[in-house]
Protein backbone atom coordinates (compact mmCIF):
# COMPACT_ATOMS: atom_id res chain seq x y z
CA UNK A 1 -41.03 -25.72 10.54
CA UNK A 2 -43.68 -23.14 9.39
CA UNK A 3 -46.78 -24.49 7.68
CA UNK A 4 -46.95 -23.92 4.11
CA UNK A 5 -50.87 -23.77 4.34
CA UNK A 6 -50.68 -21.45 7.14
CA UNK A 7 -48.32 -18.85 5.03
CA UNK A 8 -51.05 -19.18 2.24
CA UNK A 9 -53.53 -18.21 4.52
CA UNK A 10 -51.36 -15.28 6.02
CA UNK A 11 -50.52 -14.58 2.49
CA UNK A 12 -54.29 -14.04 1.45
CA UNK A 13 -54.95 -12.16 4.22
CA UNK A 14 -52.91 -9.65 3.00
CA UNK A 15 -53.80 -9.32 -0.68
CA UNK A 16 -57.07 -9.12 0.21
CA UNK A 17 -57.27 -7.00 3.56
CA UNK A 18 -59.77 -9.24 5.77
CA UNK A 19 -60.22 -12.52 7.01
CA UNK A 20 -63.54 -13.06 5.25
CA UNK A 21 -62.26 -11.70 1.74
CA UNK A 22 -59.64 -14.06 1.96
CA UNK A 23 -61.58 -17.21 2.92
CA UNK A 24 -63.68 -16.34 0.12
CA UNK A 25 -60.63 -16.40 -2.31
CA UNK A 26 -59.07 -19.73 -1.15
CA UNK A 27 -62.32 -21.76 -0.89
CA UNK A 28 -62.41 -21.73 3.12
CA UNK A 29 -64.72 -20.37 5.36
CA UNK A 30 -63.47 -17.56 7.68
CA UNK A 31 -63.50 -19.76 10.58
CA UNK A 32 -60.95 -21.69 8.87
CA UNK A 33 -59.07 -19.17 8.23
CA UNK A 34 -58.80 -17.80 11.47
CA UNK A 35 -57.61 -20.98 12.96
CA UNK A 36 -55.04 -21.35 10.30
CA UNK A 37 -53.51 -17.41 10.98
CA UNK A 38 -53.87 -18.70 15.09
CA UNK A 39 -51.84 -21.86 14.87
CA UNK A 40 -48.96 -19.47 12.57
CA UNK A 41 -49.20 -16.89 15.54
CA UNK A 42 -48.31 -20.01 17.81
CA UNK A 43 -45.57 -21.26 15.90
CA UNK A 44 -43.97 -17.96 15.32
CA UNK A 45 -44.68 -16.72 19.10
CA UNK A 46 -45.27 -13.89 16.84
CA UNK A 47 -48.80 -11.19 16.97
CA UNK A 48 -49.66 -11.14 13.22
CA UNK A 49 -52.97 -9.31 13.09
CA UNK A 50 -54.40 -6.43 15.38
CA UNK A 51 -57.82 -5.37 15.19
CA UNK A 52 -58.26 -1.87 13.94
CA UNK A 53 -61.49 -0.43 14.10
CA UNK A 54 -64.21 -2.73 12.77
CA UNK A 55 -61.58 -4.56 10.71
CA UNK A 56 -58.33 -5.90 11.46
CA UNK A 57 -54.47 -4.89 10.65
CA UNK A 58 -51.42 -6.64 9.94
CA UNK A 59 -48.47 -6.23 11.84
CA UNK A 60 -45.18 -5.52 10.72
CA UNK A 61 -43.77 -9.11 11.49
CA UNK A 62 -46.71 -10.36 9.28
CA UNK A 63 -46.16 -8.43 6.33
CA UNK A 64 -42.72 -9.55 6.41
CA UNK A 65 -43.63 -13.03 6.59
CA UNK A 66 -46.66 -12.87 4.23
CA UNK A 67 -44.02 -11.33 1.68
CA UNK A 68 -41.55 -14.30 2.20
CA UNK A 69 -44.49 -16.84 2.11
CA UNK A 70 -45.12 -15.27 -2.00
CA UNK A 71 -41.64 -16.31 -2.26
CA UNK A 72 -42.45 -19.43 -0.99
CA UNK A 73 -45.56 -19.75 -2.82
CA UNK A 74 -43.73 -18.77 -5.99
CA UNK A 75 -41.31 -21.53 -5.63
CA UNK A 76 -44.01 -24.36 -4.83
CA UNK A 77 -45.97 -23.23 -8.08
CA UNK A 78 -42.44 -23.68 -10.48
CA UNK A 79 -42.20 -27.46 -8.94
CA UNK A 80 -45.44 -28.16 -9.32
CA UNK A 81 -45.85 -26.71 -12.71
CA UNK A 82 -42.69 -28.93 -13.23
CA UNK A 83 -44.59 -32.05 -12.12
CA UNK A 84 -47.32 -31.49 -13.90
CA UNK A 85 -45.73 -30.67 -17.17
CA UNK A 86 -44.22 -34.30 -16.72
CA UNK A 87 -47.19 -35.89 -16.08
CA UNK A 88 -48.98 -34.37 -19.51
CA UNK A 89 -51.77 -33.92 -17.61
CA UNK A 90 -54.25 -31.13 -15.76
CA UNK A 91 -54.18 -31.67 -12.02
CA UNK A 92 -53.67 -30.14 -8.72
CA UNK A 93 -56.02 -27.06 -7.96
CA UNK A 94 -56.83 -24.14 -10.41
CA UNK A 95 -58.28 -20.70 -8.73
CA UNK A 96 -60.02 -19.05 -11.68
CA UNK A 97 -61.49 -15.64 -11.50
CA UNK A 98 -64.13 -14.10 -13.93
CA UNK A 99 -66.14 -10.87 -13.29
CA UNK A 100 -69.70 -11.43 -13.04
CA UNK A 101 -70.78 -11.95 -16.61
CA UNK A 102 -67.95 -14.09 -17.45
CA UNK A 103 -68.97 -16.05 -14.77
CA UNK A 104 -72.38 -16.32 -15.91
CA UNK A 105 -71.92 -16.20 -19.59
CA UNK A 106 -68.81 -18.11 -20.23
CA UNK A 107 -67.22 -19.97 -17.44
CA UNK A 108 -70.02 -22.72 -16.31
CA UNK A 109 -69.50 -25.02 -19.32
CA UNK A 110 -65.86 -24.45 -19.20
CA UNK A 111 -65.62 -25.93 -15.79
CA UNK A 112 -68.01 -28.15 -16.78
CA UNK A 113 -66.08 -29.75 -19.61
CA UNK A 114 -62.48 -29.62 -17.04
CA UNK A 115 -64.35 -31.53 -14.73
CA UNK A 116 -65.63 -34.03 -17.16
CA UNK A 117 -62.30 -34.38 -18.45
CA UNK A 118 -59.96 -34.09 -16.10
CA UNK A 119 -61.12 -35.83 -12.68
CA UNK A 120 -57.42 -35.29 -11.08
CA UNK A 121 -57.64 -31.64 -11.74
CA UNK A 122 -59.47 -29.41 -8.67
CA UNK A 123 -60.95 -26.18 -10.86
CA UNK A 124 -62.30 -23.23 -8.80
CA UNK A 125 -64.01 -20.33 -9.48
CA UNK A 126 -64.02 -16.61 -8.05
CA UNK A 127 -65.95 -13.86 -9.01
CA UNK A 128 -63.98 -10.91 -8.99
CA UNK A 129 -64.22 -7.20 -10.15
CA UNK A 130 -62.13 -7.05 -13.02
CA UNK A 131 -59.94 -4.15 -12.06
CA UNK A 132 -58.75 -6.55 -9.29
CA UNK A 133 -57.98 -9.45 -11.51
CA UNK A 134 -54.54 -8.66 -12.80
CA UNK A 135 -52.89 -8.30 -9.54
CA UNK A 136 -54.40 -11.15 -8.08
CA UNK A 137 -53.05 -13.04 -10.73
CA UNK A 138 -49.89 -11.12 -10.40
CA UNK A 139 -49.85 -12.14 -6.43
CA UNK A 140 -50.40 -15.28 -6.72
CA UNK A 141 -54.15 -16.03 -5.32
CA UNK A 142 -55.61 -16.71 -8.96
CA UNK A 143 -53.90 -19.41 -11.65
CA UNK A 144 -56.10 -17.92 -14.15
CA UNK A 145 -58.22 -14.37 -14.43
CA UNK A 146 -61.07 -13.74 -17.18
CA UNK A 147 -60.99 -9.82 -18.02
CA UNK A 148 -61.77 -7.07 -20.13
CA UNK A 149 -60.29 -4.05 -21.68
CA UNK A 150 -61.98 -0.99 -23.35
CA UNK A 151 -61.04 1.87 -24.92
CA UNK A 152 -60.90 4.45 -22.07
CA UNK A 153 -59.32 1.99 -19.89
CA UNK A 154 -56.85 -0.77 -21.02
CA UNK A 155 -56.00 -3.54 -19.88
CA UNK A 156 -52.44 -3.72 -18.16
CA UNK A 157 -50.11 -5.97 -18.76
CA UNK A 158 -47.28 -5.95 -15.58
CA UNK A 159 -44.33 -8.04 -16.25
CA UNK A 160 -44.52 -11.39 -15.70
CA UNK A 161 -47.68 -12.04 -17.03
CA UNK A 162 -49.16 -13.28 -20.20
CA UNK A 163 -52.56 -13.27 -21.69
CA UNK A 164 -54.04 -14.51 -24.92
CA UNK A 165 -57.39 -13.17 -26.47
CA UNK A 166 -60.62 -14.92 -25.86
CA UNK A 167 -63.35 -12.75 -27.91
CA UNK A 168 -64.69 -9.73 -28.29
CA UNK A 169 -68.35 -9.05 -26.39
CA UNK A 170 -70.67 -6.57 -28.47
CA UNK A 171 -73.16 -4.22 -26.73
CA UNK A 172 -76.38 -3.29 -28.01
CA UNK A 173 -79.08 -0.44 -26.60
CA UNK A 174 -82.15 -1.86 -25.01
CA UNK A 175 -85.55 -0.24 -25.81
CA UNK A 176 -88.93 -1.11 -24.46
CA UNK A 177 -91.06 -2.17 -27.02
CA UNK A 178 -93.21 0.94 -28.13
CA UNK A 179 -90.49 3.13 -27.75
CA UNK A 180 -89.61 5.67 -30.53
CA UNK A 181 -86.00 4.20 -30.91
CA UNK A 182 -88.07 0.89 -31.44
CA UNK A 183 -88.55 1.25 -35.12
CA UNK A 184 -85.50 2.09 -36.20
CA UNK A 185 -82.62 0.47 -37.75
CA UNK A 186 -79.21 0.65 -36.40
CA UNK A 187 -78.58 3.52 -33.90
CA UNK A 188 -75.80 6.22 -34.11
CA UNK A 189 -74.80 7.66 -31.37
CA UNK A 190 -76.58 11.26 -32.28
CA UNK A 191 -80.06 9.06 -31.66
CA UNK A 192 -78.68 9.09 -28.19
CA UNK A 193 -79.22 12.22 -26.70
CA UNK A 194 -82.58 13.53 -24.47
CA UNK A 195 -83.39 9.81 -23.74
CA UNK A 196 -83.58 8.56 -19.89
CA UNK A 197 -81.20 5.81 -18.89
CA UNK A 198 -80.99 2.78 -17.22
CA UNK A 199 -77.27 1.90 -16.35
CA UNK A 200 -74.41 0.98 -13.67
CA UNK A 201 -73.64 3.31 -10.74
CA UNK A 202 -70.57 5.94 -11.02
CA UNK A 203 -66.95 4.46 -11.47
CA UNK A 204 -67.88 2.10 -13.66
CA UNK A 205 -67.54 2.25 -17.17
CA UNK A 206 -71.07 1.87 -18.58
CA UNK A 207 -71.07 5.16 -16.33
CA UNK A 208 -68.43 6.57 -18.11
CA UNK A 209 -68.76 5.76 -21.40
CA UNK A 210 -72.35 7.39 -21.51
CA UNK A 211 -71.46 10.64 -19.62
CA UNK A 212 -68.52 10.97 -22.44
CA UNK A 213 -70.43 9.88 -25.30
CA UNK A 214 -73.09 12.30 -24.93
CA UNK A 215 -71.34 15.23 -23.62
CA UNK A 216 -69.35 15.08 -26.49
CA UNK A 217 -71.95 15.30 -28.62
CA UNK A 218 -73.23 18.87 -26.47
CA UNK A 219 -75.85 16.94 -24.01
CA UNK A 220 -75.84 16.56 -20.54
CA UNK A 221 -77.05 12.47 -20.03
CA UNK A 222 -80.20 11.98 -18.04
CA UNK A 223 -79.30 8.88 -15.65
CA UNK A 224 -82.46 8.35 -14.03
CA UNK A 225 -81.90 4.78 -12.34
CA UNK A 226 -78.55 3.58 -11.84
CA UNK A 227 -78.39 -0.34 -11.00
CA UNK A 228 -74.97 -2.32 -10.78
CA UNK A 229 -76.86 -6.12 -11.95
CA UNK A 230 -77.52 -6.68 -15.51
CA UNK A 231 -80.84 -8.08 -14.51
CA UNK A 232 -82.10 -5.38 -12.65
CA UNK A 233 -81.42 -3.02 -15.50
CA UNK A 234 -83.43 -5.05 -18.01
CA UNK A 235 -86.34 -5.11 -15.79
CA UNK A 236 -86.38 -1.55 -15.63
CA UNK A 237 -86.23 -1.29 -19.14
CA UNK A 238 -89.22 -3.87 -19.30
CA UNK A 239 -91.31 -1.31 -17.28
CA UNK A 240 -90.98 1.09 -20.00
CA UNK A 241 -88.84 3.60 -17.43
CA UNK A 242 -85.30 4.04 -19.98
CA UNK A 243 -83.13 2.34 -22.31
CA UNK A 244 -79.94 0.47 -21.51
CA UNK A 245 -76.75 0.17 -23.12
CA UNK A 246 -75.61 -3.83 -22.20
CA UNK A 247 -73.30 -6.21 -23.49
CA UNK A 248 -74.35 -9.68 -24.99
CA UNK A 249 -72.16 -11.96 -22.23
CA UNK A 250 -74.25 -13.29 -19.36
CA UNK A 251 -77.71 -11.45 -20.61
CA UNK A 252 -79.26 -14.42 -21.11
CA UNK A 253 -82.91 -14.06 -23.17
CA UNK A 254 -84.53 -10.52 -23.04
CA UNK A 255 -88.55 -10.78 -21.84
CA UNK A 256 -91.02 -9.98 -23.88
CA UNK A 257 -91.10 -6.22 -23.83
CA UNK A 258 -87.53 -5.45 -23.83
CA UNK A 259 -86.07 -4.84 -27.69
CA UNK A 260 -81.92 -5.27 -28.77
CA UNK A 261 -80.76 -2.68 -31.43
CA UNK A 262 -77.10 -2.52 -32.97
CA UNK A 263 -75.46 0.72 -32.40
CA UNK A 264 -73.00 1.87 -34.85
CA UNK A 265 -70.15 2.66 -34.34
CA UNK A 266 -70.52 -0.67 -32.12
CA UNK A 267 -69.19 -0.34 -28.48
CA UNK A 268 -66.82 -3.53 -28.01
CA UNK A 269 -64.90 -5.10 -25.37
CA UNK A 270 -62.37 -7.78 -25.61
CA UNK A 271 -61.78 -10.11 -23.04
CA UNK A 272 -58.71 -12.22 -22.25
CA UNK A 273 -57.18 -14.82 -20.06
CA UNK A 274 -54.21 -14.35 -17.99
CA UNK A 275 -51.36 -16.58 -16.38
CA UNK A 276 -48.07 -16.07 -14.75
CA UNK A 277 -44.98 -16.26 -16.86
CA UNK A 278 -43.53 -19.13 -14.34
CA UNK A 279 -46.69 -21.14 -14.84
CA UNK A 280 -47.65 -21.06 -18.85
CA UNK A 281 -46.45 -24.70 -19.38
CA UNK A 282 -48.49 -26.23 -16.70
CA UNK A 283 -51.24 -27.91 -18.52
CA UNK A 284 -54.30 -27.82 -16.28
CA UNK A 285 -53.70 -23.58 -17.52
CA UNK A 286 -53.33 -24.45 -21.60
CA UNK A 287 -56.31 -26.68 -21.05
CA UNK A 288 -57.75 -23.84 -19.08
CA UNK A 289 -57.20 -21.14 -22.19
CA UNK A 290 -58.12 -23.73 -25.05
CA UNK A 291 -61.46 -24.10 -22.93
CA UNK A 292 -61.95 -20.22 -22.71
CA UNK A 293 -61.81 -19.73 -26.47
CA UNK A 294 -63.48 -23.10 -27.38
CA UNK A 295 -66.45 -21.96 -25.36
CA UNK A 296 -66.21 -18.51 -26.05
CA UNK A 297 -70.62 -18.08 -27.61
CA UNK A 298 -70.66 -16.40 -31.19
CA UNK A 299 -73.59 -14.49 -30.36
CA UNK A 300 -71.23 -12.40 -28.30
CA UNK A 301 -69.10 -11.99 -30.80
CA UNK A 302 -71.51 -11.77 -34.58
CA UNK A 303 -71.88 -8.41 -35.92
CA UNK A 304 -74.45 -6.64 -37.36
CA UNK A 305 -74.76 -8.49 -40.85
CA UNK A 306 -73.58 -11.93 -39.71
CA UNK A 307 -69.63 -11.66 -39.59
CA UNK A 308 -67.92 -11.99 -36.50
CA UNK A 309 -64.26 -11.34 -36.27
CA UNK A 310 -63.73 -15.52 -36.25
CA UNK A 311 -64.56 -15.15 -39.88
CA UNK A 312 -62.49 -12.55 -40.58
CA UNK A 313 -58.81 -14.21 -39.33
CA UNK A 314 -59.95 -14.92 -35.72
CA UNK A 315 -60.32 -13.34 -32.43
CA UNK A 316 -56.25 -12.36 -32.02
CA UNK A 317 -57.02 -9.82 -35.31
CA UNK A 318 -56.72 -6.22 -34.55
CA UNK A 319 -60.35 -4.90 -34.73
CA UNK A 320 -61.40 -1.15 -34.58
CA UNK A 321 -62.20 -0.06 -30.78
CA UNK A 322 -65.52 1.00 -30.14
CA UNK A 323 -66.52 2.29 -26.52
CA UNK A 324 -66.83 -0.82 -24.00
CA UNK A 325 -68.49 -1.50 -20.50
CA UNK A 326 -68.13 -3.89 -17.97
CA UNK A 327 -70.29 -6.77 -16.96
């Protein structure tokens, strides 16, 4: 009789491509997870993973056991979606993954307030990058994912997954104080050109969405320090070295120094939470969503001159797209 915890492991293995990625994803240390693919190679009599240069491989027995075990898995999630429904009550274990703002900005209270609640329910968290999200939810290894879309990159929607709207996350240029931009009211995006910035690496869309704003508008950007954490970037901007283009989410209080201004048209994103299809009535994921939005912090989400979309039908209302980066 194979070893349904063992097929999860084998399973994770091979959505995530290592031993350690997928420890990280199912709350286990790699040790752990070792032991667990070990004892399934002993069962089976079968080799499941090979090394292959630094990393390691999976043979073709395992990926045809890894894709019956996300049948497997699939099945154990209806009955105990089933069970849970009956009970009227969150329990068993939630994965939940956020990418790192979310996680910052949003998801501590939420888990917060499920624990508080709900002491039968086991609520994890994962940070993930959010281009990764979807499938992982798609696969199985995450209940529930916290991600964005923008305008030069939607976000997908693969059948058999549903998602529902938490709130849209404004972005504002940062400015040491002193600067000429300083003074001003709100920016357009002509104010942007000839200015040094402060932003995330290549590939990601804060990247993007400056190279395409400004070359549209006949200027070649000047990307002088390129940082991937939020925090590094407004420390830079502190030391009077650029300006930074950075959402609300996860920022947290700007130092002295360091000035906000509103940028018009206003570059948006919108970020949602996502389930399975076969799971949307378990409640421990409704609780989940009505948590997400609940919690979701109006200062993300208030416009320049004090309405935010809540007041204007909600966060579900169509809104017009702005550009959008990711945390």
């Amino acid at each position: 009789m194979l070893d349904l915890a063992r097929l999860r492991a084998l399973h994770a293995v091979s959505v995530h491509g290592s031993v350690s990625a997928a420890a990280t994803a199912l709350g286990y240390t790699p040790s752990a997870v070792s032991q667990q693919i070990a004892k399934l190679e002993r069962e089976t009599r079968t080799t499941l993973l090979e090394r292959q240069g630094r990393g390691i491989a999976l043979t073709d027995e395992a990926r045809h056991l890894a894709a019956t075990a996300q049948q497997l898995l699939t099945i154990v999630e209806r009955a105990e979606t089933t069970l849970e429904e009956r009970r009227g009550l969150p329990s068993g274990r939630l994965m939940i993954g956020a990418f790192a703002t979310a996680a910052r900005g949003l998801l501590p209270s939420v888990l917060a307030e499920l624990a508080a609640r709900h002491e039968s329910l086991d609520a994890r968290l994962v940070e993930v990058d959010p281009h990764l999200s979807v499938d992982l939810v798609a696969q199985g290894v995450l209940d529930v994912a916290v991600a964005h879309d923008w305008d030069i990159a939607p976000l997908p929607a693969p059948e058999g997954l549903e998602r529902a709207v938490i709130g849209d996350d404004l972005c504002d240029v940062l400015v040491p104080a002193g600067h000429p931009l300083a003074g001003r009211g709100p920016l357009r995006r002509e104010d942007l050109p000839g200015q040094r910035w402060i932003c995330q690496p290549p590939g990601t869309v804060c990247h993007d969405w400056l190279v395409r704003t400004l070359r549209a508008s006949g200027h070649e950007p000047d990307l002088a320090y390129q940082a991937a954490e939020n925090h590094t970037q407004i420390a830079l901007v502190a030391a009077g070295l650029g300006i930074a283009l950075m959402p609300r989410l996860g920022r947290g209080p700007l130092p002295d120094g360091v000035l906000a201004l509103p940028l018009e048209p206003v570059p948006v994103r919108r970020l949602y939470a996502l389930w399975r299809t076969g799971a949307a009535r378990r409640p421990a994921i409704t609780e989940t969503v009505r948590l997400l939005r609940a919690h979701w912090p109006q200062r993300a989400v208030a416009r320049p001159g004090g309405v935010s979309p809540a007041g204007r039908g909600g966060a579900g209302r169509s809104r017009p797209r702005g550009a959008a980066i990711p945390g």
